[in-house]
N, C-alpha and C. Protein backbone atom coordinates (compact mmCIF):
# COMPACT_ATOMS: atom_id res chain seq x y z
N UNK A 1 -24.39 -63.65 -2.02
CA UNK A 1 -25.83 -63.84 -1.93
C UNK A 1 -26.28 -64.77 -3.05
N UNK A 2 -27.15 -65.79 -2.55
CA UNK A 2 -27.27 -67.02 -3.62
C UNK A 2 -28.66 -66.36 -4.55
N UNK A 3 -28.69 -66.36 -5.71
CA UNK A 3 -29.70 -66.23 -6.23
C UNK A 3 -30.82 -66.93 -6.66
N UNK A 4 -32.15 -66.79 -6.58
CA UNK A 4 -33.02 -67.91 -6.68
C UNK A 4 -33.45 -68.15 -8.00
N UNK A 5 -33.09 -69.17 -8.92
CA UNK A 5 -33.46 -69.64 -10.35
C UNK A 5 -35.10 -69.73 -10.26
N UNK A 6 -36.25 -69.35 -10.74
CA UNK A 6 -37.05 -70.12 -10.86
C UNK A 6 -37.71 -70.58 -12.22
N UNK A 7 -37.08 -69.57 -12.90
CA UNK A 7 -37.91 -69.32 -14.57
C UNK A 7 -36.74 -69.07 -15.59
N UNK A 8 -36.21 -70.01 -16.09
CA UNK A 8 -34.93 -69.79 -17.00
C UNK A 8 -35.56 -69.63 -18.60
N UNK A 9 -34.80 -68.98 -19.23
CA UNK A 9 -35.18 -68.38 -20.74
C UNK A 9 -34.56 -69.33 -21.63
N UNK A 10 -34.37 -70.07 -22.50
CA UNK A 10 -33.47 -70.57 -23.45
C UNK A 10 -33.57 -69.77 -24.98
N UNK A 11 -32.65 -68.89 -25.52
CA UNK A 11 -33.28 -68.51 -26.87
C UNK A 11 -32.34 -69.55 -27.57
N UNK A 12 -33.32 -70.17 -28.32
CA UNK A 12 -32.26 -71.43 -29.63
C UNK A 12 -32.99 -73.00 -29.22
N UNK A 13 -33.05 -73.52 -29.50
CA UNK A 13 -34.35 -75.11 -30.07
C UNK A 13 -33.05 -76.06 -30.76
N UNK A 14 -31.88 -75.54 -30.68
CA UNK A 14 -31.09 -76.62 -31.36
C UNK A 14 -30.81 -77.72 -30.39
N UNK A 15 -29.70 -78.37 -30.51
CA UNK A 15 -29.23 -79.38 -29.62
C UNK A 15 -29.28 -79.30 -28.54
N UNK A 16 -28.30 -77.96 -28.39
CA UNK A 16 -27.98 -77.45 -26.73
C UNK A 16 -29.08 -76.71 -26.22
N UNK A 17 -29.80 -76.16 -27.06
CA UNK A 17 -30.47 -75.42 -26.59
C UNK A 17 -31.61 -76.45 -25.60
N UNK A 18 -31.86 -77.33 -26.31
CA UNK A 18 -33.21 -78.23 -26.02
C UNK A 18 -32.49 -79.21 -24.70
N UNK A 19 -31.12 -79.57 -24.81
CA UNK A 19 -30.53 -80.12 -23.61
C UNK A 19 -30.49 -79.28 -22.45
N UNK A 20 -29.93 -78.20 -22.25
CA UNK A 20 -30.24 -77.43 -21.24
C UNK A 20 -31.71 -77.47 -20.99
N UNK A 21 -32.77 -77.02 -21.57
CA UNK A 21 -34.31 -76.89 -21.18
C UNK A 21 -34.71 -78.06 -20.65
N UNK A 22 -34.19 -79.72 -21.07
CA UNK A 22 -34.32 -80.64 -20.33
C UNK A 22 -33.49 -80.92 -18.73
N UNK A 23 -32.78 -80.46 -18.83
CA UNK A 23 -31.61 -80.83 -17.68
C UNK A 23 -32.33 -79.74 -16.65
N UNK A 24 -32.17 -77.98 -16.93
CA UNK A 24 -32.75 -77.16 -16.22
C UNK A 24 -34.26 -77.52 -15.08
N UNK A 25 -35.35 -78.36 -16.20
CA UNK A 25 -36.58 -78.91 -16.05
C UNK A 25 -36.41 -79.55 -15.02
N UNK A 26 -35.29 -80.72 -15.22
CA UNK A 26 -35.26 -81.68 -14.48
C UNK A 26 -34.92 -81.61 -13.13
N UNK A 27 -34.06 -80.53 -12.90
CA UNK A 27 -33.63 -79.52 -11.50
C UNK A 27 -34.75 -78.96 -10.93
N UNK A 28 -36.24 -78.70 -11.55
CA UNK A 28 -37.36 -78.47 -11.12
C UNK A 28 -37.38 -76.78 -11.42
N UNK A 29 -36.14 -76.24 -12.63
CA UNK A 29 -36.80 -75.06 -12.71
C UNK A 29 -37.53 -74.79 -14.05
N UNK A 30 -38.46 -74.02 -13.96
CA UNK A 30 -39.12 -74.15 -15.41
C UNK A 30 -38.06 -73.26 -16.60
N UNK A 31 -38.06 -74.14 -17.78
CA UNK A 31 -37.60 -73.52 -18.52
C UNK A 31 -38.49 -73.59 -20.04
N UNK A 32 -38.39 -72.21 -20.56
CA UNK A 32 -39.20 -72.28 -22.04
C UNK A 32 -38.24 -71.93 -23.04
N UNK A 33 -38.50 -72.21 -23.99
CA UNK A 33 -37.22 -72.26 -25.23
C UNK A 33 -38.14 -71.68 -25.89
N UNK A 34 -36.73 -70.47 -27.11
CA UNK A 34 -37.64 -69.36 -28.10
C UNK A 34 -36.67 -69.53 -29.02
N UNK A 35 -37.31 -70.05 -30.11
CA UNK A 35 -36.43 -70.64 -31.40
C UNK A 35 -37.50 -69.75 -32.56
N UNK A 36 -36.01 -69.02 -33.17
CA UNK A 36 -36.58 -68.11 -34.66
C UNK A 36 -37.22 -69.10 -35.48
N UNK A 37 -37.20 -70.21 -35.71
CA UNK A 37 -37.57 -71.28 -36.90
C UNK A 37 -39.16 -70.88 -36.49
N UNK A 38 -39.71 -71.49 -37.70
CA UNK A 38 -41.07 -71.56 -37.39
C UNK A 38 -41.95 -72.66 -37.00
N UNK A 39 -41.13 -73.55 -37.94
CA UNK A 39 -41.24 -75.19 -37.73
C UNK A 39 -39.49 -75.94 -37.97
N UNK A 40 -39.58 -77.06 -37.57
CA UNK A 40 -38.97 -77.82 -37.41
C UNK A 40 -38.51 -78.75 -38.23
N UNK A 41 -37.02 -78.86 -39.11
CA UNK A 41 -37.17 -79.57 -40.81
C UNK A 41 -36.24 -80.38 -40.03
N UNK A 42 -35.66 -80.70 -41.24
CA UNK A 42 -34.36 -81.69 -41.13
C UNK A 42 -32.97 -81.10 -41.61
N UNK A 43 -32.76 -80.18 -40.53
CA UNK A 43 -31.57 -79.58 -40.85
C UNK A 43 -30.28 -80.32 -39.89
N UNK A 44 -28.97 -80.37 -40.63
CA UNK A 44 -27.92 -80.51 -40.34
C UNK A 44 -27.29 -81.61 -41.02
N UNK A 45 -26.51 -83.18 -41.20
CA UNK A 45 -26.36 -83.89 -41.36
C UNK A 45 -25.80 -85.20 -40.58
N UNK A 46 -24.73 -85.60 -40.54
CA UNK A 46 -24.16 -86.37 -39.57
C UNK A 46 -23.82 -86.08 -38.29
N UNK A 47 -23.69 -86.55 -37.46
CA UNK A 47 -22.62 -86.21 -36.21
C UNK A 47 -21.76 -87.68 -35.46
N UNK A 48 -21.19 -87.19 -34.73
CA UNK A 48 -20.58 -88.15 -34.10
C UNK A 48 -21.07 -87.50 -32.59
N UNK A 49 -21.46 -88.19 -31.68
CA UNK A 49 -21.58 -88.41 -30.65
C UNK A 49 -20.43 -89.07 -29.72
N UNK A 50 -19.37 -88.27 -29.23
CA UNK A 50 -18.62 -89.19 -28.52
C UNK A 50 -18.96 -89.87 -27.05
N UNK A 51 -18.46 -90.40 -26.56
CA UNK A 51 -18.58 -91.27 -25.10
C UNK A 51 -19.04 -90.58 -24.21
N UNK A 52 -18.52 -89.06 -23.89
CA UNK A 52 -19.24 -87.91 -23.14
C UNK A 52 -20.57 -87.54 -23.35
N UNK A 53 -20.89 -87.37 -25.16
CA UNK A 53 -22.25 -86.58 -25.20
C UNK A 53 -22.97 -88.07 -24.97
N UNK A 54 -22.94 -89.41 -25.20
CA UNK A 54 -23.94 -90.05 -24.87
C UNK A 54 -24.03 -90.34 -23.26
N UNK A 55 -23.00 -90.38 -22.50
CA UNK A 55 -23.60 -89.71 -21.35
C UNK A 55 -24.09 -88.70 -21.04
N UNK A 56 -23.97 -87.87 -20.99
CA UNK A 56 -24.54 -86.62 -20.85
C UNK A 56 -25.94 -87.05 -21.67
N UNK A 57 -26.56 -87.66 -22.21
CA UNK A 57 -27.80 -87.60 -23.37
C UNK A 57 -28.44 -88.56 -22.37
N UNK A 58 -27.62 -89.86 -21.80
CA UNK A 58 -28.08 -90.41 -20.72
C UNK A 58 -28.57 -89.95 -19.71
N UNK A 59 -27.80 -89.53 -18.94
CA UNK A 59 -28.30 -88.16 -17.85
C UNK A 59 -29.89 -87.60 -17.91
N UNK A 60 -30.02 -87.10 -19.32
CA UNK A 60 -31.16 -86.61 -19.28
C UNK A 60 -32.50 -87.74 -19.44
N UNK A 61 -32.05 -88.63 -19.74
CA UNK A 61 -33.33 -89.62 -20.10
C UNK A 61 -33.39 -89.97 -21.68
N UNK A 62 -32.32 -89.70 -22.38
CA UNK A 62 -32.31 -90.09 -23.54
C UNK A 62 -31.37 -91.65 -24.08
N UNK A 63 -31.74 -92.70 -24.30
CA UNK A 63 -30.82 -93.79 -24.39
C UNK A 63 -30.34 -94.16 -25.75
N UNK A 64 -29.76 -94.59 -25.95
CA UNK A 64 -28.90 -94.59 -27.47
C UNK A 64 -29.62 -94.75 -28.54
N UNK A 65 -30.59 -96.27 -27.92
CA UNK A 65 -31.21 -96.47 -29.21
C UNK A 65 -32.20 -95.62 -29.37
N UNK A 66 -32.51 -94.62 -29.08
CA UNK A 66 -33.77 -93.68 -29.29
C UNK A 66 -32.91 -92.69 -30.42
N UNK A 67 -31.58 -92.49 -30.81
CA UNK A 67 -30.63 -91.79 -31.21
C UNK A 67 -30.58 -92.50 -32.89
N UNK A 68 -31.08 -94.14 -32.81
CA UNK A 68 -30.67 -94.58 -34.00
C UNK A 68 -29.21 -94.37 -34.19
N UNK A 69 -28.55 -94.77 -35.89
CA UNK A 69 -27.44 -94.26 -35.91
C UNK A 69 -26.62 -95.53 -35.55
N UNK A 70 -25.43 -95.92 -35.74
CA UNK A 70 -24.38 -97.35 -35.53
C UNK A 70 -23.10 -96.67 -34.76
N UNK A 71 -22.92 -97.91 -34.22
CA UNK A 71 -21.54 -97.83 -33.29
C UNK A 71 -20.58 -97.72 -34.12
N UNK A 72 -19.45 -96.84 -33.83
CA UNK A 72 -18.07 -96.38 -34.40
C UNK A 72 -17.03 -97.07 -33.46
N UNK A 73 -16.55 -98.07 -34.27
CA UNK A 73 -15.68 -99.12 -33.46
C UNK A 73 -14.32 -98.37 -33.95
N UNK A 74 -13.77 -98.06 -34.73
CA UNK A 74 -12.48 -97.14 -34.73
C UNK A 74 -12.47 -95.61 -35.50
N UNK A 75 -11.85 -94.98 -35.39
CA UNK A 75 -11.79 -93.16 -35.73
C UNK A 75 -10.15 -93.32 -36.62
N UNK A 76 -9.95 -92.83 -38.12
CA UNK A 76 -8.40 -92.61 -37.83
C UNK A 76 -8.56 -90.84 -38.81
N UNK A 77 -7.57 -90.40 -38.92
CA UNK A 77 -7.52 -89.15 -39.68
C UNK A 77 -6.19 -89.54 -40.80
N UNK A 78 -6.56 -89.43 -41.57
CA UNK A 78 -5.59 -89.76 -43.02
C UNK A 78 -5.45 -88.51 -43.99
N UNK A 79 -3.86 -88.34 -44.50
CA UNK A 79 -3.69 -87.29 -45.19
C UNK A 79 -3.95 -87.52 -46.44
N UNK A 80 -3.69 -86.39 -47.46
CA UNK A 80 -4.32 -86.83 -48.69
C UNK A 80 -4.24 -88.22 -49.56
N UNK A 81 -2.96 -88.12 -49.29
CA UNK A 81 -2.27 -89.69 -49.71
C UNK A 81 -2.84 -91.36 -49.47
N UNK A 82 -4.00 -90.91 -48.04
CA UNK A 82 -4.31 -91.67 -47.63
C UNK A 82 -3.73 -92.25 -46.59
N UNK A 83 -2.85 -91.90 -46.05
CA UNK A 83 -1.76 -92.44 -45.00
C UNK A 83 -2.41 -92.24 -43.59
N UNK A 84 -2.39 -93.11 -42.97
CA UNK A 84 -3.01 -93.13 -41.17
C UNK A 84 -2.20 -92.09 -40.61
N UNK A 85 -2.93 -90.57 -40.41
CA UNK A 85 -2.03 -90.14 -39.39
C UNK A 85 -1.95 -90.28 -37.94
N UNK A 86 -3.68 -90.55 -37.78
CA UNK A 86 -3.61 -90.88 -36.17
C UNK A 86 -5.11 -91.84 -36.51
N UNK A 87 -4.90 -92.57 -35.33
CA UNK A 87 -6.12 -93.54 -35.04
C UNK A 87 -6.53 -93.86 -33.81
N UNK A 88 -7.61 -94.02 -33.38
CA UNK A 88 -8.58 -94.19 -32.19
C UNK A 88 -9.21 -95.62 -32.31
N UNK A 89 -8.91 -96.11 -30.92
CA UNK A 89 -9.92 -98.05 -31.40
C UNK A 89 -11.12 -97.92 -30.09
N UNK A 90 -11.86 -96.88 -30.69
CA UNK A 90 -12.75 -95.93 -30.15
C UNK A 90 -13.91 -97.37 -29.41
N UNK A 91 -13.55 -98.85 -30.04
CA UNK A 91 -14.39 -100.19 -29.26
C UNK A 91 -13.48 -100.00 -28.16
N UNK A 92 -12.18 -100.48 -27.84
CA UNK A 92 -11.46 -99.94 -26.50
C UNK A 92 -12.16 -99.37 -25.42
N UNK A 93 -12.05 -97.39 -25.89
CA UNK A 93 -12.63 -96.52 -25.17
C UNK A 93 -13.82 -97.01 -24.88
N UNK A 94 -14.61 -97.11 -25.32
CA UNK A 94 -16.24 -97.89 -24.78
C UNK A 94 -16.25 -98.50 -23.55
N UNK A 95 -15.33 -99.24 -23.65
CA UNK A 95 -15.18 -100.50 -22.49
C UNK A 95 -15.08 -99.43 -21.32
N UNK A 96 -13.51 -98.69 -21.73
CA UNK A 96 -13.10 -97.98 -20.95
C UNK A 96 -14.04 -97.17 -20.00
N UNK A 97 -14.25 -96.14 -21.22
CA UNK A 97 -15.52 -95.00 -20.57
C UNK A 97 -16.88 -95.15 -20.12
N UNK A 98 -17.65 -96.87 -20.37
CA UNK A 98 -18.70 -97.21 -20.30
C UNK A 98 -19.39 -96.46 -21.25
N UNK A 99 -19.26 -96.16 -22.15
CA UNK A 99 -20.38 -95.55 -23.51
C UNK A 99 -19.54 -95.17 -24.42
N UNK A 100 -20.71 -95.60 -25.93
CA UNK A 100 -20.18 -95.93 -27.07
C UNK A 100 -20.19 -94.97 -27.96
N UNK A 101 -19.41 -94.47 -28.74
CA UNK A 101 -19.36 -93.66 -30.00
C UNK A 101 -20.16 -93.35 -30.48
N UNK A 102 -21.27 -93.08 -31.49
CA UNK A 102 -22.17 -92.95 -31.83
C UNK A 102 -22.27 -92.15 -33.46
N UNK A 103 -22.62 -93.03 -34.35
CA UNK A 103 -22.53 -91.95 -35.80
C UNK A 103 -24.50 -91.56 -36.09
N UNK A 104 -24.93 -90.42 -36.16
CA UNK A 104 -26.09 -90.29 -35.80
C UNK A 104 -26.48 -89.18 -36.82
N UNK A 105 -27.78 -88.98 -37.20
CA UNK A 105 -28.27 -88.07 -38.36
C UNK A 105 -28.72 -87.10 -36.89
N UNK A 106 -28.05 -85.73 -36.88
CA UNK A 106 -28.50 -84.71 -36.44
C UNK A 106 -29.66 -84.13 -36.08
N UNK A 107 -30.93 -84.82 -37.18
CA UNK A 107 -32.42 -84.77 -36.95
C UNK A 107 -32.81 -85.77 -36.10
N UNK A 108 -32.51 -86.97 -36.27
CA UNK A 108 -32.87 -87.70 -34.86
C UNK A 108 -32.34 -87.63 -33.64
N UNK A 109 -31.50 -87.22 -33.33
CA UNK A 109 -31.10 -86.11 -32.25
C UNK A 109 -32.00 -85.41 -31.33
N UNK A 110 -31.93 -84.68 -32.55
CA UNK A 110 -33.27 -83.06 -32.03
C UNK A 110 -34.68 -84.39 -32.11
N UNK A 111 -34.93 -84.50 -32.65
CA UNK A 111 -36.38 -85.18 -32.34
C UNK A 111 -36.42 -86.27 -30.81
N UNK A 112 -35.56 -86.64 -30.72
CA UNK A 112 -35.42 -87.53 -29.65
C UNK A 112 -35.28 -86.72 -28.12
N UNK A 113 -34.60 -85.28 -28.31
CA UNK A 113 -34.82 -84.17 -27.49
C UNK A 113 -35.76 -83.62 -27.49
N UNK A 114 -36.76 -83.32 -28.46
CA UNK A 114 -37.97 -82.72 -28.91
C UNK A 114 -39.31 -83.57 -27.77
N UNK A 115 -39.18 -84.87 -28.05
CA UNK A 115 -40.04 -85.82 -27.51
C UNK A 115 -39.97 -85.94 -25.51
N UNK A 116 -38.11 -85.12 -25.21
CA UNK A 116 -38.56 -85.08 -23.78
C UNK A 116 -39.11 -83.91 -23.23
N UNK A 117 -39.69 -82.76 -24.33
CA UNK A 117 -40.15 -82.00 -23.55
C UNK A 117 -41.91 -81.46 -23.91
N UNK A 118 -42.54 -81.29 -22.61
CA UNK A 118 -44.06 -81.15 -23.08
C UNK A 118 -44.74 -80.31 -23.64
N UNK A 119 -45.53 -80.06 -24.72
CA UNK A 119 -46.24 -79.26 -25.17
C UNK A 119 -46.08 -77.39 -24.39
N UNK A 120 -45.98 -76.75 -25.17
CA UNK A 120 -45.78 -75.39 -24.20
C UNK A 120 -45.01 -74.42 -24.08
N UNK A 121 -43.64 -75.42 -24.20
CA UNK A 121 -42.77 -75.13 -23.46
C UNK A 121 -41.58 -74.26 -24.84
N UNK A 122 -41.83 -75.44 -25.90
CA UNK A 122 -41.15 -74.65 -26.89
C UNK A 122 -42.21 -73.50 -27.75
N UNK A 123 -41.79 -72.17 -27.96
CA UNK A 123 -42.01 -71.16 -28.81
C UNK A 123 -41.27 -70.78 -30.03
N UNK A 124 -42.20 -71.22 -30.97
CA UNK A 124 -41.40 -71.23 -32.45
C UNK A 124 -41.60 -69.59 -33.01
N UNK A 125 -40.87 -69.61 -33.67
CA UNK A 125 -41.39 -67.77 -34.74
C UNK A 125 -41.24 -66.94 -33.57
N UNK A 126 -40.35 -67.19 -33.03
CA UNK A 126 -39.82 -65.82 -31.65
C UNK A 126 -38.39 -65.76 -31.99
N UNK A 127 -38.05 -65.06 -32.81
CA UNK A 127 -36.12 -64.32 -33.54
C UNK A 127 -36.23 -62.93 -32.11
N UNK A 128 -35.05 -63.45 -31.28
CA UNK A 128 -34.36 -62.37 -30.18
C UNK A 128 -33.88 -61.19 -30.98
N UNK A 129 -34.60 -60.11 -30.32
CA UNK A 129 -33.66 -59.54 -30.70
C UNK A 129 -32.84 -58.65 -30.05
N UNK A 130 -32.82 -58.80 -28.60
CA UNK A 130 -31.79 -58.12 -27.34
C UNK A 130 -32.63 -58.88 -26.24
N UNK A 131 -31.81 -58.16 -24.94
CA UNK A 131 -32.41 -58.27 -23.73
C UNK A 131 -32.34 -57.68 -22.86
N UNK A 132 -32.81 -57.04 -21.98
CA UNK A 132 -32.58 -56.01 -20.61
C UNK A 132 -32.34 -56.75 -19.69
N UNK A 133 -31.52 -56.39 -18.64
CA UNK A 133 -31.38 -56.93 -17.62
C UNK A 133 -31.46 -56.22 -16.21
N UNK A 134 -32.34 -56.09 -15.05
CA UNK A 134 -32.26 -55.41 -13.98
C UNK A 134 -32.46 -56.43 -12.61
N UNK A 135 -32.60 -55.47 -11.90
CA UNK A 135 -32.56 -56.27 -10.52
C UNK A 135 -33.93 -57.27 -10.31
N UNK A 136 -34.69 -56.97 -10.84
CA UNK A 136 -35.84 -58.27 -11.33
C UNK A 136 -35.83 -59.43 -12.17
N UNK A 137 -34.73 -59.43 -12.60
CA UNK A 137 -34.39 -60.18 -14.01
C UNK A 137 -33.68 -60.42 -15.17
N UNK A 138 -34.61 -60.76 -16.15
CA UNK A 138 -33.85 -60.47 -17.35
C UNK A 138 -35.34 -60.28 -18.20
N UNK A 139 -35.51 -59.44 -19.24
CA UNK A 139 -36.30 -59.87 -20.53
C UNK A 139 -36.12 -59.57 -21.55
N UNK A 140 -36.38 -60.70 -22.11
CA UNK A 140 -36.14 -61.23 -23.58
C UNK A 140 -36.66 -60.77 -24.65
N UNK A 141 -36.20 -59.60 -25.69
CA UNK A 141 -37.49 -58.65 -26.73
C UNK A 141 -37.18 -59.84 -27.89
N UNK A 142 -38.28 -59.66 -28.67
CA UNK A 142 -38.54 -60.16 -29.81
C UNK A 142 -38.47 -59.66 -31.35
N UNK A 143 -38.67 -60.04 -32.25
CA UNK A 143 -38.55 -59.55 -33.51
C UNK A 143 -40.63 -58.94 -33.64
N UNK A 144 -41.41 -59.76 -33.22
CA UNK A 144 -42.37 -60.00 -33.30
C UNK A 144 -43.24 -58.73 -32.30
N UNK A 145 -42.84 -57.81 -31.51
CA UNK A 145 -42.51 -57.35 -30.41
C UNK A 145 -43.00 -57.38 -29.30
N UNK A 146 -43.00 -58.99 -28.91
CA UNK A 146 -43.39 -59.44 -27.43
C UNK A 146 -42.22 -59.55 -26.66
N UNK A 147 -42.13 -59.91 -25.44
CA UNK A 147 -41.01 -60.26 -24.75
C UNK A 147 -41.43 -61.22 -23.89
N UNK A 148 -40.75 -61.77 -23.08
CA UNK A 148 -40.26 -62.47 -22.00
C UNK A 148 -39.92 -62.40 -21.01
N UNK A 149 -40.08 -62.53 -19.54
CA UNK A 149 -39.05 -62.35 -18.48
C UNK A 149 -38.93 -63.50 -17.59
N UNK A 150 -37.62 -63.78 -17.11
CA UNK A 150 -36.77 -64.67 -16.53
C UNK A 150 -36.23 -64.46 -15.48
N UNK A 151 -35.61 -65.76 -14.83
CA UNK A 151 -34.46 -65.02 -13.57
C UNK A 151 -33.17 -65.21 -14.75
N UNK A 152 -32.90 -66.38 -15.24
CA UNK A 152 -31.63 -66.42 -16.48
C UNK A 152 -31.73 -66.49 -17.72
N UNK A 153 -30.77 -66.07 -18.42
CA UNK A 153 -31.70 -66.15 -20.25
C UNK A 153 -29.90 -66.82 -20.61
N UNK A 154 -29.95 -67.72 -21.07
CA UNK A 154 -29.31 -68.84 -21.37
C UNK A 154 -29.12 -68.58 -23.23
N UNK A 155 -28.30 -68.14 -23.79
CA UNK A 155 -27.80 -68.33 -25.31
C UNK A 155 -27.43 -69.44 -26.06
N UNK A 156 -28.35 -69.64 -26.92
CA UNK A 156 -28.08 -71.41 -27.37
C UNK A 156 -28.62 -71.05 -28.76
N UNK A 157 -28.36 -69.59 -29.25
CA UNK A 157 -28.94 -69.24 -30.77
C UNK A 157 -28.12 -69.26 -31.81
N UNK A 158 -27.06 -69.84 -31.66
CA UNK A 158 -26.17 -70.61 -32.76
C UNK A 158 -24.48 -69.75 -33.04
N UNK A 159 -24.06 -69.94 -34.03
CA UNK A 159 -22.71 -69.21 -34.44
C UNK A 159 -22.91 -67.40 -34.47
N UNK A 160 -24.26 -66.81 -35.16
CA UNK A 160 -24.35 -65.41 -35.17
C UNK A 160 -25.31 -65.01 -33.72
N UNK A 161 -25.14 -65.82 -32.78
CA UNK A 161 -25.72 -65.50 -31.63
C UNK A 161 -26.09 -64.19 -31.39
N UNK A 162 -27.60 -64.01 -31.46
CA UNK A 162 -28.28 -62.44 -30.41
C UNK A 162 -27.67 -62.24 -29.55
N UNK A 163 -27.61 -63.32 -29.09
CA UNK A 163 -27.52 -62.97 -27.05
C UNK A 163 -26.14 -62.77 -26.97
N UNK A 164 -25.34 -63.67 -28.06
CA UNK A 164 -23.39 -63.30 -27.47
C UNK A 164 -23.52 -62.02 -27.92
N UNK A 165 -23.72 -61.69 -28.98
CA UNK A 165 -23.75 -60.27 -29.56
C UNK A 165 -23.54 -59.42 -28.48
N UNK A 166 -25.15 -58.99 -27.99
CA UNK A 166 -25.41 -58.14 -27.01
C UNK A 166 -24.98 -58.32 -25.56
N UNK A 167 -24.40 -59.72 -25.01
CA UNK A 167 -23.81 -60.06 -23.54
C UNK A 167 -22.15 -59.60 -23.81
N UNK A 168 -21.62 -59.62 -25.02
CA UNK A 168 -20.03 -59.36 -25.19
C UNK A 168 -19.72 -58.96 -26.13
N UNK A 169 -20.51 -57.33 -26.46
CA UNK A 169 -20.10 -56.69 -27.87
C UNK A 169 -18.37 -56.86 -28.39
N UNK A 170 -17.62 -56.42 -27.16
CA UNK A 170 -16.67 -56.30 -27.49
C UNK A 170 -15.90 -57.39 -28.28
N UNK A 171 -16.38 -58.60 -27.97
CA UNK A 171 -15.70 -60.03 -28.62
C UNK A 171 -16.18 -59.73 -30.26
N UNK A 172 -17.02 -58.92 -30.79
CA UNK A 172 -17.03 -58.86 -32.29
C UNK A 172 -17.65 -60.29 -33.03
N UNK A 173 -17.22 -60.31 -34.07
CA UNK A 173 -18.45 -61.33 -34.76
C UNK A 173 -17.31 -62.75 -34.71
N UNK A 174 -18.06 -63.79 -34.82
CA UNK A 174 -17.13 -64.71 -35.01
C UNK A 174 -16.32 -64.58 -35.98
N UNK A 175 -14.91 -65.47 -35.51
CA UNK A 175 -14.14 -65.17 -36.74
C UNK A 175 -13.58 -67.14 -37.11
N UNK A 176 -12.97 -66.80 -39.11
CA UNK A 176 -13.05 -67.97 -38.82
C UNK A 176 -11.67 -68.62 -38.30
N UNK A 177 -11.85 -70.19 -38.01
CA UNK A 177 -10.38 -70.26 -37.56
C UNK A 177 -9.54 -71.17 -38.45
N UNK A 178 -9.78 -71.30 -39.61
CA UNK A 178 -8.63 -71.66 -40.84
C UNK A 178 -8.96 -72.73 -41.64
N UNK A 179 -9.57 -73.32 -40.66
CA UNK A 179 -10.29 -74.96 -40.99
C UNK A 179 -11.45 -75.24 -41.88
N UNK A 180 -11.54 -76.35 -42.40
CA UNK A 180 -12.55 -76.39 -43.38
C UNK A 180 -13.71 -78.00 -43.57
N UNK A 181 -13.81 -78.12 -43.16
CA UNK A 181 -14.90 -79.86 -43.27
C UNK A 181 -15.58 -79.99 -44.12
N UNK A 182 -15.08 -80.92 -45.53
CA UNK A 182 -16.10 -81.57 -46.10
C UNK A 182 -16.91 -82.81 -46.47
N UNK A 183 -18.04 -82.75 -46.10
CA UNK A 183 -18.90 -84.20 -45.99
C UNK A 183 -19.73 -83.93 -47.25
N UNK A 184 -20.51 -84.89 -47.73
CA UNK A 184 -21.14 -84.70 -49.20
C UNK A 184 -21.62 -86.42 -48.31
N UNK A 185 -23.07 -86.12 -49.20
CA UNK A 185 -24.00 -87.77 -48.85
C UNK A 185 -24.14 -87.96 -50.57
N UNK A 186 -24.59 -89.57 -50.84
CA UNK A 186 -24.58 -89.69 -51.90
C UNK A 186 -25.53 -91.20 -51.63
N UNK A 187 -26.79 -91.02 -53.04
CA UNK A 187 -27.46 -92.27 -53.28
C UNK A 187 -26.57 -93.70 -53.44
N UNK A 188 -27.45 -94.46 -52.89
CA UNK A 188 -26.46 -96.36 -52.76
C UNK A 188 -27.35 -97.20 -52.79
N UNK A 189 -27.71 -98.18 -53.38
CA UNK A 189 -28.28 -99.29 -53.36
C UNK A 189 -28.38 -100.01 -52.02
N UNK A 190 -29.39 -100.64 -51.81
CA UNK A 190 -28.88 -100.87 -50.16
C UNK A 190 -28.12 -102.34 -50.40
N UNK A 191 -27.52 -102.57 -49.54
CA UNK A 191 -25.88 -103.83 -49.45
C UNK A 191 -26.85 -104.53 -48.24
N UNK A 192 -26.81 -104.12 -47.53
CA UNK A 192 -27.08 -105.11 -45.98
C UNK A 192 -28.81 -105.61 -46.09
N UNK A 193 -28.73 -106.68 -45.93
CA UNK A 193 -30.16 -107.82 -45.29
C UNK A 193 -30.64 -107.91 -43.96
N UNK A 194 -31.96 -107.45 -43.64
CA UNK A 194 -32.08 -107.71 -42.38
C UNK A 194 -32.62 -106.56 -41.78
């Protein structure tokens, strides 16, 4: 039995969260997003955008240069020594895949997602804090103690996710997986004219 979408929930305002609420929209079902923040800073730092997410960013109506950010003509990974262990001539893939790499500040991102959706729709200062689910639905409780109701409630509230929490107690809290990334930004004189 097919079920009828008409009113989808998003809890989380991040990347994914705000891509789904556009894509969902665009399918003609309404979707509202409930993000704990209150307002909206400049959190995160770099990203890379590979050939997939700028399609996919395409898809929705978002085009590169609205992304800012410069083309990544090669990728390599080097050990401490400095030695090439592997490399990507990520201008190649472009050709290949029809879309380009992308090195991008994380806030223009979200703002460039922010701008495809209308007044309304996002609800700031709403922290999930479970959800019921019955043959009517789903709804969404709050910290604040309002709720929500939906036909789907969609989890896009980050690494300590409400919603994974309570949809798959049993999976437990994230764990980590060994790895470690460090980026550091640093003041520069500007070099380039123009």
């Amino acid at each position: 039995m097919a079920v009828q979408i008409n009113q989808a929930m998003i809890i989380g305002a991040g990347i994914g969260g705000l891509c789904t609420a556009i894509g969902l929209r665009q399918m003609g079902i309404e979707a509202a997003v409930y993000e704990q923040a209150v307002t909206f800073g400049e959190v995160g730092a770099g990203l890379t955008l590979w050939a997939n997410a700028i399609k996919g960013l395409r898809r929705l109506g978002i085009a590169e240069e609205a992304l800012g950010g410069a083309r990544v003509c090669r990728s390599a990974a080097l050990d401490w020594k400095g030695r090439v262990l592997s490399a990507l001539p990520l201008d190649e893939l472009e050709e290949e895949l029809g879309a380009p790499t992308l090195a991008v500040h994380r806030a223009d991102v979200h703002r460039a997602l922010l701008a495809m959706l209308p007044e309304g729709v996002i609800h700031t200062n709403k922290s999930c804090t479970g959800f019921v689910q019955d043959a009517a639905g789903v709804t969404a409780r709050f910290a604040d103690g309002s709720a929500a109701h939906g036909d789907l409630l969609v989890g896009a509230d980050g690494i300590h996710s409400t919603v994974r929490r309570a949809m798959v107690p049993a999976e437990g809290p994230p764990r980590w997986n060994g790895n470690v990334l460090w980026r550091a930004t640093s003041r520069a004189k500007p070099f380039l004219s123009g």
